[in-house]
Protein backbone atom coordinates (compact mmCIF):
# COMPACT_ATOMS: atom_id res chain seq x y z
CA UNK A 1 58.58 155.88 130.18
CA UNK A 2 62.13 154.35 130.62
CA UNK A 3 60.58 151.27 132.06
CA UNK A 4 58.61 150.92 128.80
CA UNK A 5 61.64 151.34 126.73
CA UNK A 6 63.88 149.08 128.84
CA UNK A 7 60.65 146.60 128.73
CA UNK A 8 60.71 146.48 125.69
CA UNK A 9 64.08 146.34 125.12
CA UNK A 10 64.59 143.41 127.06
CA UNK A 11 61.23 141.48 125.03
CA UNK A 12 63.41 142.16 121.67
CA UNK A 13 66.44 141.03 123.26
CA UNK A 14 64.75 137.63 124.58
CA UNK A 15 63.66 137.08 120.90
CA UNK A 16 66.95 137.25 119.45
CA UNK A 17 68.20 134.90 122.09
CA UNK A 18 64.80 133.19 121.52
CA UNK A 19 66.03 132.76 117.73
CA UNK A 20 69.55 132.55 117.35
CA UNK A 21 70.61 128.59 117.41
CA UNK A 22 73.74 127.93 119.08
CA UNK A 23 77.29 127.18 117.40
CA UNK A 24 77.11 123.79 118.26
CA UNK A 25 73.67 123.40 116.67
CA UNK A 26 73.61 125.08 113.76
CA UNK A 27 76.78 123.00 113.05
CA UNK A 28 74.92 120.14 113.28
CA UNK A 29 71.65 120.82 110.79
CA UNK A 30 70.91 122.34 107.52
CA UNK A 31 72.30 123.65 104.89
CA UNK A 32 76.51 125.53 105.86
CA UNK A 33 76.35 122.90 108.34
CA UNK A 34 80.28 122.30 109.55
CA UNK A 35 81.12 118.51 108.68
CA UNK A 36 83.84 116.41 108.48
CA UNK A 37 84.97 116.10 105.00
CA UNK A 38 84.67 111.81 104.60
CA UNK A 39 86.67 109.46 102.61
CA UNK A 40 84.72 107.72 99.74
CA UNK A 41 85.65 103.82 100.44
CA UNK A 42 87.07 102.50 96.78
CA UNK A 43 88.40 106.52 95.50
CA UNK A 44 90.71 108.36 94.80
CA UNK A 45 91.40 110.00 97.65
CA UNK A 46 90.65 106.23 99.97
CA UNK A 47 93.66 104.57 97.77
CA UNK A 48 95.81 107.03 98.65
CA UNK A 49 95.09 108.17 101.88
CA UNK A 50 94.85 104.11 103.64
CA UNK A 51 96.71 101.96 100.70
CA UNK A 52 99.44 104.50 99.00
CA UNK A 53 99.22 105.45 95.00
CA UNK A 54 102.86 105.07 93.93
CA UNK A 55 105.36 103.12 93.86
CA UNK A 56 109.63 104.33 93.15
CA UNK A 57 112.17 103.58 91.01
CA UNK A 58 115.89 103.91 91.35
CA UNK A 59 117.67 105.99 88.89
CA UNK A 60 117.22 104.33 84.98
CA UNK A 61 115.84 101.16 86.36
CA UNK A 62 112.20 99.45 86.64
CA UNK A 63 112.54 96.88 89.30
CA UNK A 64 110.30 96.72 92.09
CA UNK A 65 112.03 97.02 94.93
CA UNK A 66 110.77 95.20 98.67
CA UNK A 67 108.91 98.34 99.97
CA UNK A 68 107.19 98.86 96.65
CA UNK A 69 105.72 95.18 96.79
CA UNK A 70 104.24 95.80 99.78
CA UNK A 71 102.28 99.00 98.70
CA UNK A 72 101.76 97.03 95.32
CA UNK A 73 100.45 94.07 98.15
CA UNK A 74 97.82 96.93 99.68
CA UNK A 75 96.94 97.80 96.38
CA UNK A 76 96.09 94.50 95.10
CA UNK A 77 93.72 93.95 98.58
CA UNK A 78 92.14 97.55 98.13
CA UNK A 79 91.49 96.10 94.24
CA UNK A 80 90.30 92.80 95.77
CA UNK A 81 87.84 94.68 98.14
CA UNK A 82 86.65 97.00 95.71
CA UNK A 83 86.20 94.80 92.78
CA UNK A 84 83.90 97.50 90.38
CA UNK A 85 87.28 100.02 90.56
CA UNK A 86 89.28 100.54 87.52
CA UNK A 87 92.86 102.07 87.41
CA UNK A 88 95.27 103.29 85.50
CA UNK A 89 99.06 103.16 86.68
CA UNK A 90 101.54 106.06 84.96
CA UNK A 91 104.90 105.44 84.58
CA UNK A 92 107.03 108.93 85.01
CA UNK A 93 111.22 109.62 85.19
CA UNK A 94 113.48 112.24 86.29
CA UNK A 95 114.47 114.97 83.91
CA UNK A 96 117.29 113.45 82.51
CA UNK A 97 117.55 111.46 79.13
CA UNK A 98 115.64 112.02 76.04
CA UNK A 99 112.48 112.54 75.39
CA UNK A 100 112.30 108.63 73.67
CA UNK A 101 114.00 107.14 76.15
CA UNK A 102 112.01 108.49 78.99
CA UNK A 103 108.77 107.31 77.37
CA UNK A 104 109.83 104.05 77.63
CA UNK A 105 111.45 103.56 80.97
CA UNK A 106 108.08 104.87 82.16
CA UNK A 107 106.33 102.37 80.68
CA UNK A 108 108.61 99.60 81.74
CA UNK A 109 107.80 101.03 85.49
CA UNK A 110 103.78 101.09 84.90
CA UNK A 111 104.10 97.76 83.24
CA UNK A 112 106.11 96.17 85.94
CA UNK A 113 103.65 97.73 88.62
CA UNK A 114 100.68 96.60 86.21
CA UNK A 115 102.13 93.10 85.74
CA UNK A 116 102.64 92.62 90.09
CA UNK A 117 99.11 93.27 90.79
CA UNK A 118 98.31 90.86 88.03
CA UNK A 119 100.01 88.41 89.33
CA UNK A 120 98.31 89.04 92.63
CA UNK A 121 95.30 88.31 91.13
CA UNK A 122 93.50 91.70 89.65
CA UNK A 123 92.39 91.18 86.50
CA UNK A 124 94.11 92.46 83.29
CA UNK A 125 91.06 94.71 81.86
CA UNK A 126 90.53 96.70 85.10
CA UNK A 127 94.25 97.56 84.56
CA UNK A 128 95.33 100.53 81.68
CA UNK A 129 98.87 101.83 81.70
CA UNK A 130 100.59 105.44 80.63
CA UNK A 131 103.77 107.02 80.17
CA UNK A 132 104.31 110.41 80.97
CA UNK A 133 108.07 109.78 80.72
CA UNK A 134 108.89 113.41 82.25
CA UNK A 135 106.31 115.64 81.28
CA UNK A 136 104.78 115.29 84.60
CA UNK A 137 107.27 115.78 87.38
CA UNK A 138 106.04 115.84 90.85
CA UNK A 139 109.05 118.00 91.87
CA UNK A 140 110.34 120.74 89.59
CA UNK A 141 114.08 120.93 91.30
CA UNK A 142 116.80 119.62 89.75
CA UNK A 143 118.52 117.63 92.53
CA UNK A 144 118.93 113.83 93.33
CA UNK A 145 115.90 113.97 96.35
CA UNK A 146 113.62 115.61 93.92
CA UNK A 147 114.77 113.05 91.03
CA UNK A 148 113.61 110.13 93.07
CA UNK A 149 110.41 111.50 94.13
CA UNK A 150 109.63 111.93 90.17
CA UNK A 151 110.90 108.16 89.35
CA UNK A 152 107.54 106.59 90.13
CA UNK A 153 104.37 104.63 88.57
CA UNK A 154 101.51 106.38 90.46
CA UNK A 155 98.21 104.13 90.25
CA UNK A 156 95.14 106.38 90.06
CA UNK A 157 90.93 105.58 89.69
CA UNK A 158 89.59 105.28 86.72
C-alpha cells in the first residue's frame, strides 16, 4: 500500500511541476506579466526624462541664463521632432513678494522661455503660457536652495 500512496504521490507531484511555468516565463507572457515600464517618445514623462522641463531664474529676475538656453535648445529639437506636441510653459517664484507682483514675474519667466523657443523656430500656437506666481512651489522650505528650485518656468505637454 505505501508504494501506491508514494506512486501516486509522486504522479501529483509531476503534474504540478508539469503545470507550474517558470519565473522567467510567466514574466514574459500574459496578463501580470513583469515589464519594463517604457517611455512614450513625444510625453510627458520623454521631455523630461531625455530633454529637461524647466528652466531657473535668479532671485526677482527673468533672464535666461547660458545653461537654461541650452535646455531651452533640447527643448526646441524635442518640439522640432515631435511636431503634433503642444505645451504649455508656467512661470512660478519664490515665496517672497506679493501676491501681484509674483503673478507677473512668472509670466515674464514663461514668456521669456516661450519667446526663446520661438525664436528657435516652434511655432507660436503650439505654445500657451501660465503664471502660478507662488501658489505652486516645488519646495515648501523657506531657505535660499529651496527659493531657487521654485524660481522656474517648467514646460509641460499639452
Amino acid at each position: 500500500m505505501n508504494a501506491k500512496v508514494l506512486g501516486a504521490l509522486a504522479a501529483v507531484a509531476l503534474l504540478a511541476a508539469c503545470a507550474e511555468k517558470k519565473p522567467e516565463m510567466a514574466a514574459a507572457s500574459g496578463a501580470g506579466a513583469a515589464t519594463m515600464p517604457t517611455i512614450v517618445p513625444g510625453s510627458q514623462e520623454d521631455l523630461v526624462k531625455n530633454v529637461g522641463d524647466r528652466v531657473f531664474f535668479d532671485f526677482d529676475k527673468s533672464i535666461l541664463s547660458g545653461e537654461d538656453k541650452a535646455t531651452l535648445d533640447r527643448q526646441s529639437a524635442w518640439l522640432g521632432k515631435y511636431a503634433q506636441v503642444n505645451v504649455q510653459i508656467a512661470g512660478n517664484c519664490d515665496e517672497r513678494g506679493t501676491e501681484e507682483y509674483n503673478i507677473a514675474l512668472g509670466q515674464r519667466r514663461a514668456n521669456a522661455a516661450r519667446d526663446y523657443l520661438v525664436a528657435k523656430g516652434t511655432q507660436t500656437a503650439r505654445i500657451t503660457t501660465i503664471s502660478f506666481g507662488k501658489d505652486r512651489p516645488t519646495c515648501t522650505e523657506s531657505t535660499e536652495a529651496c527659493w531657487a528650485q521654485n524660481r522656474n518656468a517648467i514646460t509641460s505637454v499639452k
